[in-house]
C-alpha atoms as a PDB file:
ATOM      1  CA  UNK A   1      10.101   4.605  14.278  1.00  0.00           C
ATOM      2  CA  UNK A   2       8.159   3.223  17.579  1.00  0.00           C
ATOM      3  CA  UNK A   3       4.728   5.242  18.103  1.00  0.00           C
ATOM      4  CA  UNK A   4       3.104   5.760  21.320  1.00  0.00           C
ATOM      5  CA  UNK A   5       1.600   2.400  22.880  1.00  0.00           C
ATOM      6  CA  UNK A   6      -1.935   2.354  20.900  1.00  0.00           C
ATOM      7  CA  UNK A   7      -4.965   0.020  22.364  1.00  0.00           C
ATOM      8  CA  UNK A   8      -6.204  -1.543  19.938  1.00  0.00           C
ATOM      9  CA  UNK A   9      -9.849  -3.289  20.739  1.00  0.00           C
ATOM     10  CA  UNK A  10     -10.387  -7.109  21.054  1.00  0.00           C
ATOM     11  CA  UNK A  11     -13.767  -8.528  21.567  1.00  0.00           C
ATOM     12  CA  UNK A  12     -12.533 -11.829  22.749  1.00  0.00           C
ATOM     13  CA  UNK A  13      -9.934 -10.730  25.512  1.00  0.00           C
ATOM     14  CA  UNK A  14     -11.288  -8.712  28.907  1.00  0.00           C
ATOM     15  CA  UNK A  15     -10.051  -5.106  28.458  1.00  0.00           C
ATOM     16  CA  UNK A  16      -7.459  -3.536  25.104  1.00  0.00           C
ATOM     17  CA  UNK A  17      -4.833  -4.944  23.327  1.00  0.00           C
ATOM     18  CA  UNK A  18      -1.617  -2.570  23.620  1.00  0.00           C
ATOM     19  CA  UNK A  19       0.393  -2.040  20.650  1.00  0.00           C
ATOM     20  CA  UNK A  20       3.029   0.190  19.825  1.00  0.00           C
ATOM     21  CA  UNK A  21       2.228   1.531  16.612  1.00  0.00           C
ATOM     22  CA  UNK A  22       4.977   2.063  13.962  1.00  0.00           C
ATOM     23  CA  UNK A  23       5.750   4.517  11.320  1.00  0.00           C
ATOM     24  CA  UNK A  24       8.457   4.060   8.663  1.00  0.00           C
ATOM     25  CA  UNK A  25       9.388   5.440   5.553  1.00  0.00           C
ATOM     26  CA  UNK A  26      10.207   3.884   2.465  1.00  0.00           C
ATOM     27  CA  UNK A  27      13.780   3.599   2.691  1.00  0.00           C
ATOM     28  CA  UNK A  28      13.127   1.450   6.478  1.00  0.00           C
ATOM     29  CA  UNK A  29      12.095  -1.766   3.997  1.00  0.00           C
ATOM     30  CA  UNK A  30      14.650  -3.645   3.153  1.00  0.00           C
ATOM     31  CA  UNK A  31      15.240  -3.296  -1.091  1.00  0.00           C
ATOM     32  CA  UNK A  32      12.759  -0.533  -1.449  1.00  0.00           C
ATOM     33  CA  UNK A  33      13.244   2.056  -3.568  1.00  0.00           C
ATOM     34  CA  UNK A  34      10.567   5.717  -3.790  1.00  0.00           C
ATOM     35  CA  UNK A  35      13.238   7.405  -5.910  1.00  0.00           C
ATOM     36  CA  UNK A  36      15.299   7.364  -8.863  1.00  0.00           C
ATOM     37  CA  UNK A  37      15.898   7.470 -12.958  1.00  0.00           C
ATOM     38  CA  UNK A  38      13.866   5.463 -15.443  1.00  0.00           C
ATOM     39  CA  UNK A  39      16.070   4.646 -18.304  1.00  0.00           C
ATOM     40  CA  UNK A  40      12.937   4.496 -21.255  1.00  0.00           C
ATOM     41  CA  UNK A  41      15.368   2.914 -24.441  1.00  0.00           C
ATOM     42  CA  UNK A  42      13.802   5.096 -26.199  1.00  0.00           C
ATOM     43  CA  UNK A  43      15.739   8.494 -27.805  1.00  0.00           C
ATOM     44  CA  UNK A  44      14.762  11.784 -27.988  1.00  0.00           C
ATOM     45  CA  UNK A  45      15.612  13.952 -31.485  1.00  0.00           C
ATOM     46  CA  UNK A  46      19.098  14.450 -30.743  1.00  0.00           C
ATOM     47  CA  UNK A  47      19.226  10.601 -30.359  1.00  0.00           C
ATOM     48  CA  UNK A  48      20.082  11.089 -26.493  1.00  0.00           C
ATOM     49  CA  UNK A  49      18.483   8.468 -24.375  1.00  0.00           C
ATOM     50  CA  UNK A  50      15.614   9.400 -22.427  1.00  0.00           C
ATOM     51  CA  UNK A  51      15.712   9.436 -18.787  1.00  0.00           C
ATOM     52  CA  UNK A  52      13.381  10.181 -16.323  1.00  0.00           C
ATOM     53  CA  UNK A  53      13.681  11.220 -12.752  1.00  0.00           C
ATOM     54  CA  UNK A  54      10.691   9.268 -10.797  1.00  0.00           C
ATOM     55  CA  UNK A  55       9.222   9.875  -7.005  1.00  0.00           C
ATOM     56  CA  UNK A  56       6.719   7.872  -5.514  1.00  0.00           C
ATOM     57  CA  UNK A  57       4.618   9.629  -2.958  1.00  0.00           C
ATOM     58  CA  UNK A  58       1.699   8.922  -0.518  1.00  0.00           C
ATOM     59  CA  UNK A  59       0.859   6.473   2.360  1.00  0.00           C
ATOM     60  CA  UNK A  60       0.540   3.149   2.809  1.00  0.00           C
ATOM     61  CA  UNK A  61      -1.335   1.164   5.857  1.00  0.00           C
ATOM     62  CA  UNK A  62      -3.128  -1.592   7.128  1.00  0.00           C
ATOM     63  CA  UNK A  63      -6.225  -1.690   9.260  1.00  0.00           C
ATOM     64  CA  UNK A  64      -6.783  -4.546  12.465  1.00  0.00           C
ATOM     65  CA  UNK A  65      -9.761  -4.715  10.707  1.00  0.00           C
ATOM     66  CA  UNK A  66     -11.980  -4.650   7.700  1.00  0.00           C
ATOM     67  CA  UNK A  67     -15.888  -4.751   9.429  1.00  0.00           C
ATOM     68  CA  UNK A  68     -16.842  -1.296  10.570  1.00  0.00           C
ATOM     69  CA  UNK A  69     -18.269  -2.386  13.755  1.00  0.00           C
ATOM     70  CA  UNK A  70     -15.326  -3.788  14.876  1.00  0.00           C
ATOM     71  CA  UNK A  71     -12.872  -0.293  13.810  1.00  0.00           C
ATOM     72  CA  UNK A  72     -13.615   1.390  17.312  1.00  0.00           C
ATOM     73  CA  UNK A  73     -10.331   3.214  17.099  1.00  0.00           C
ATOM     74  CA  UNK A  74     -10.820   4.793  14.191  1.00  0.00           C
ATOM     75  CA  UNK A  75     -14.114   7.292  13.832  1.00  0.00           C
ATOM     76  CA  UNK A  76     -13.446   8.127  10.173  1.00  0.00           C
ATOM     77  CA  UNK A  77     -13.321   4.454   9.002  1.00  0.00           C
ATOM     78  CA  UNK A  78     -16.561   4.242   6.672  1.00  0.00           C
ATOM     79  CA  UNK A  79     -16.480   0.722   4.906  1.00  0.00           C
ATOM     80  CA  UNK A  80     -19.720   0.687   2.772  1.00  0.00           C
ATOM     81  CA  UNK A  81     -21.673   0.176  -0.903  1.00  0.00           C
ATOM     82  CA  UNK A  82     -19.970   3.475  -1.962  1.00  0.00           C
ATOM     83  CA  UNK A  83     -16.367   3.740  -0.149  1.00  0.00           C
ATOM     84  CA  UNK A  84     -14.270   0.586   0.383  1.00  0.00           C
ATOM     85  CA  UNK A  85     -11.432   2.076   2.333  1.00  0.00           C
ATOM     86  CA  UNK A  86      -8.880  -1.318   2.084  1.00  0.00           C
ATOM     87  CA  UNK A  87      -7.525  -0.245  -2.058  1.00  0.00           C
ATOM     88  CA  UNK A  88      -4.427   0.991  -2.955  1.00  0.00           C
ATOM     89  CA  UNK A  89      -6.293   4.040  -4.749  1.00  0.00           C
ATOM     90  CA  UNK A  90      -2.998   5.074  -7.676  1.00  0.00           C
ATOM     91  CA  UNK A  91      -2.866   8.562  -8.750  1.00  0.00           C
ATOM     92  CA  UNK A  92      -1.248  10.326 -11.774  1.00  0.00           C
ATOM     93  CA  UNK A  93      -1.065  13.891 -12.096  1.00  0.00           C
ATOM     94  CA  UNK A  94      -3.574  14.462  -9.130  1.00  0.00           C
ATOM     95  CA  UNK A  95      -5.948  12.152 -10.784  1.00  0.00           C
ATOM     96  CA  UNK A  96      -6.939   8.555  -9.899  1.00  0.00           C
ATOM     97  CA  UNK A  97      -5.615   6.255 -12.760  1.00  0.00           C
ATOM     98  CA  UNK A  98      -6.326   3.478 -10.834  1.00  0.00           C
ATOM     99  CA  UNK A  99      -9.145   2.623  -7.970  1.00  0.00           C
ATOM    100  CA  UNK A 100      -7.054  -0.509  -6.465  1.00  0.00           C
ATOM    101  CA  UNK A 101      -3.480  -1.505  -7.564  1.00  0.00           C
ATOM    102  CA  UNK A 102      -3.807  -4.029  -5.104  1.00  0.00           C
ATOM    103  CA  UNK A 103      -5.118  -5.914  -8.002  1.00  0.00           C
ATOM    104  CA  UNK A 104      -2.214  -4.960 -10.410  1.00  0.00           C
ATOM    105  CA  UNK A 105      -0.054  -6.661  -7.729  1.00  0.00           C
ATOM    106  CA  UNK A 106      -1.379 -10.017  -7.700  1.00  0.00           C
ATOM    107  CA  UNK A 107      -0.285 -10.271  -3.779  1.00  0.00           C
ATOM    108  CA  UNK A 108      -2.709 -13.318  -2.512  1.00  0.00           C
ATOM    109  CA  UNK A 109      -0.970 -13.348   0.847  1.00  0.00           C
ATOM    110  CA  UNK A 110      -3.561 -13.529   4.019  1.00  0.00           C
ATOM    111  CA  UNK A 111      -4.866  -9.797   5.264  1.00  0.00           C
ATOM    112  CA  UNK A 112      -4.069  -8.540   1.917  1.00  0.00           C
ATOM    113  CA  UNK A 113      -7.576  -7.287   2.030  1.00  0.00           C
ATOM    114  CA  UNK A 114      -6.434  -5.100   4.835  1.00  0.00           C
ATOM    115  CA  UNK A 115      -4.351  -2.532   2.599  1.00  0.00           C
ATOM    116  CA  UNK A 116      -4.918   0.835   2.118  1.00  0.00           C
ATOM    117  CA  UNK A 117      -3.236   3.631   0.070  1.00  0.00           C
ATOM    118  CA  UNK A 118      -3.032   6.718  -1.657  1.00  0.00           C
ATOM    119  CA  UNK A 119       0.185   7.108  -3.501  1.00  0.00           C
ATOM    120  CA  UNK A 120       0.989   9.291  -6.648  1.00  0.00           C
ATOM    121  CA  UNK A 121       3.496   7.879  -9.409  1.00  0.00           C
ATOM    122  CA  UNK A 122       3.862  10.463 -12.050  1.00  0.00           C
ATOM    123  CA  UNK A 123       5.863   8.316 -14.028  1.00  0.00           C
ATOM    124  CA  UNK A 124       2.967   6.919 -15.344  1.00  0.00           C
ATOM    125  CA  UNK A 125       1.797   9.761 -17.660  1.00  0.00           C
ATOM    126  CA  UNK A 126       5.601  11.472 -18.095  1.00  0.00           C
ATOM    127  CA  UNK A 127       4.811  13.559 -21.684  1.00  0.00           C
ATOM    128  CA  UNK A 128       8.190  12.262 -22.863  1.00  0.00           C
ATOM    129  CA  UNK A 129       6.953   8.849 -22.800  1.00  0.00           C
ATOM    130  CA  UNK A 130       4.191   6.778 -24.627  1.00  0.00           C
ATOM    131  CA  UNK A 131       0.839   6.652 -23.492  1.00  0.00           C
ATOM    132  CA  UNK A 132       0.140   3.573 -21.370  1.00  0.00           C
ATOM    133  CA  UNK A 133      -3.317   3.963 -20.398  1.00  0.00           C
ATOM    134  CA  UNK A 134      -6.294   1.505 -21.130  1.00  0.00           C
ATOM    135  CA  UNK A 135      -8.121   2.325 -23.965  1.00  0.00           C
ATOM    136  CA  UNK A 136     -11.457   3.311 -22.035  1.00  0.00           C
ATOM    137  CA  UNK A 137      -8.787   5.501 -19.581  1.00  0.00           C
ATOM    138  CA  UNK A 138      -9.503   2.872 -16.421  1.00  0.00           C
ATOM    139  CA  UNK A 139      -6.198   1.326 -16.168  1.00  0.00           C
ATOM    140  CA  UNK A 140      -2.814   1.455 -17.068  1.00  0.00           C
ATOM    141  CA  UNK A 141      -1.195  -1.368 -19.076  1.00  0.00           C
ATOM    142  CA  UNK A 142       0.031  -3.582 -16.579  1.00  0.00           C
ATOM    143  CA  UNK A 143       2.608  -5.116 -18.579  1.00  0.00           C
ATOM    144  CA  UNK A 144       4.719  -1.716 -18.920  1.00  0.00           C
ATOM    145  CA  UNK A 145       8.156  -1.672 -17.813  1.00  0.00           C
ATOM    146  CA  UNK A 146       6.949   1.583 -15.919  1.00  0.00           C
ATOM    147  CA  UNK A 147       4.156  -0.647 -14.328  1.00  0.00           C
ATOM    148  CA  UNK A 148       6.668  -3.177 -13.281  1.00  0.00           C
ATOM    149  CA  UNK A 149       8.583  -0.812 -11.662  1.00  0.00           C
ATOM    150  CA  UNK A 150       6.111   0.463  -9.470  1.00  0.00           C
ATOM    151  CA  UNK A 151       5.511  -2.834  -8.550  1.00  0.00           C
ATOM    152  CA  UNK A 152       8.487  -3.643  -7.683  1.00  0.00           C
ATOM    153  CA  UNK A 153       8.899  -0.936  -5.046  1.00  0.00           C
ATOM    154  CA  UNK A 154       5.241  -1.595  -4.233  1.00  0.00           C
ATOM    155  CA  UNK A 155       5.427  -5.610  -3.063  1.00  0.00           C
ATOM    156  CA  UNK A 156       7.804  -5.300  -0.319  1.00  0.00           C
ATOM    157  CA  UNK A 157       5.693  -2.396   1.466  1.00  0.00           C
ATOM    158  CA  UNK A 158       2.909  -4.338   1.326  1.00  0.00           C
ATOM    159  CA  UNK A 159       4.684  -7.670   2.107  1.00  0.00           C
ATOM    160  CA  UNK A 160       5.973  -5.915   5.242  1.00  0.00           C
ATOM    161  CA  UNK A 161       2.949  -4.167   6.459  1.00  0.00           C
ATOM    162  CA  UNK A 162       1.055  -7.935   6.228  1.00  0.00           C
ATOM    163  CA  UNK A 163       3.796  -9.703   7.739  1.00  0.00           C
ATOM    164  CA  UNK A 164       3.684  -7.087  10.831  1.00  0.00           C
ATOM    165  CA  UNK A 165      -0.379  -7.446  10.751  1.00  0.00           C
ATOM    166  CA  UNK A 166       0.558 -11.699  10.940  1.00  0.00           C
ATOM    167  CA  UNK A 167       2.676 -10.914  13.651  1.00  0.00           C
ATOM    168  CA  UNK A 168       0.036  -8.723  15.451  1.00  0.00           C
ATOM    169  CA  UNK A 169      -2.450 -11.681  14.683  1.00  0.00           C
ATOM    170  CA  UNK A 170      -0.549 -14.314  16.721  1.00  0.00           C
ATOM    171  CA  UNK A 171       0.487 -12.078  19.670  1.00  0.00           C
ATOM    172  CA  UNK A 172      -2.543 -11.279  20.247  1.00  0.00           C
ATOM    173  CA  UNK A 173      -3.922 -14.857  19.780  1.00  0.00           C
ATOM    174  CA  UNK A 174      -0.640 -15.908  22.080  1.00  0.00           C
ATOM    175  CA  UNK A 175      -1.959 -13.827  24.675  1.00  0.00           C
ATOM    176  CA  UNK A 176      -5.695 -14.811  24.731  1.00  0.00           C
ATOM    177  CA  UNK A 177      -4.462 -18.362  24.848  1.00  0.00           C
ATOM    178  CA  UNK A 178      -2.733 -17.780  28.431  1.00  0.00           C
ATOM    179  CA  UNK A 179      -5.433 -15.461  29.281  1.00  0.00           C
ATOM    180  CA  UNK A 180      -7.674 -18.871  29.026  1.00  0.00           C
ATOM    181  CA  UNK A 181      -5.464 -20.453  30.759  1.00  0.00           C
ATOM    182  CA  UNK A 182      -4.634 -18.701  33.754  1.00  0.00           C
END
């Protein structure tokens, strides 16, 4: 969905970038799934499989930026020794299991840096299924099919988001480039 026209500051043109500002949900990226049933292979006393309905919730965004000088547009963006707004921050149960999954995905692509999140995956902790957390209760094994399939809905949200930021990146450099030469 197309937002308002947002200006976005840039030190090195005269004046405000404007940029229309989207929002989307999850179903908007292309193979993306927030919903569904996670078939465990593992039984339950009657020797049923189990299955378990999972719902991914929470937001997902990237910043222009990551220096807090240059986030003009944005008075609440603190970016210091004791907050680090760009993680993926992963809770279960309304707790953080996880300060940045951004690690967890292994995503190296340029402006990764740029992500931020809070998202909730209850799937994680589901009493019907085995314990996955680390043993000192930091992490999550990362190697869990459950893990995997957040992942998996995970990558293209974030792929998307960065390749919109790219895009961003060379408009704007487009435009500064016939600014120059005009």
């Amino acid at each position: 969905v197309e937002g308002r026209p947002r200006k976005i500051p840039y030190s090195r043109m005269d004046g405000e970038h404007v940029h229309a500002i989207e929002v989307f949900g999850w179903d908007s990226i292309r193979d993306c799934v927030a919903s569904g049933v996670y078939d465990s292979h593992l039984r339950d006393e009657n020797g049923e499989q189990i299955r378990v309905p999972y719902r991914l919730k929470g937001w997902i965004g990237i910043h222009c930026t990551i220096n807090k000088s240059g986030c003009l547009n944005d008075k609440d963006f603190a970016n210091n020794r004791f907050y680090n707004p760009s993680q993926l921050r992963l809770y279960v149960r309304n707790k953080l299991a996880v300060e940045n999954f951004l690690n967890v995905l292994n995503n190296t692509q340029t402006y990764v840096n740029y992500i931020e999140g809070e998202i909730h995956f209850d799937l994680l902790d589901d009493d019907r299924l085995p314990d996955i957390a680390t043993a000192n209760r930091q992490g999550v094994d990362e190697h869990d099919a459950r893990v995997e399939l957040l992942c998996s809905i995970l990558k293209p949200i974030v792929r998307a988001l960065i390749n919109k930021r790219t895009a961003l990146a060379s408009q704007m450099k487009d435009e500064m480039k016939q600014q120059e030469d005009a």
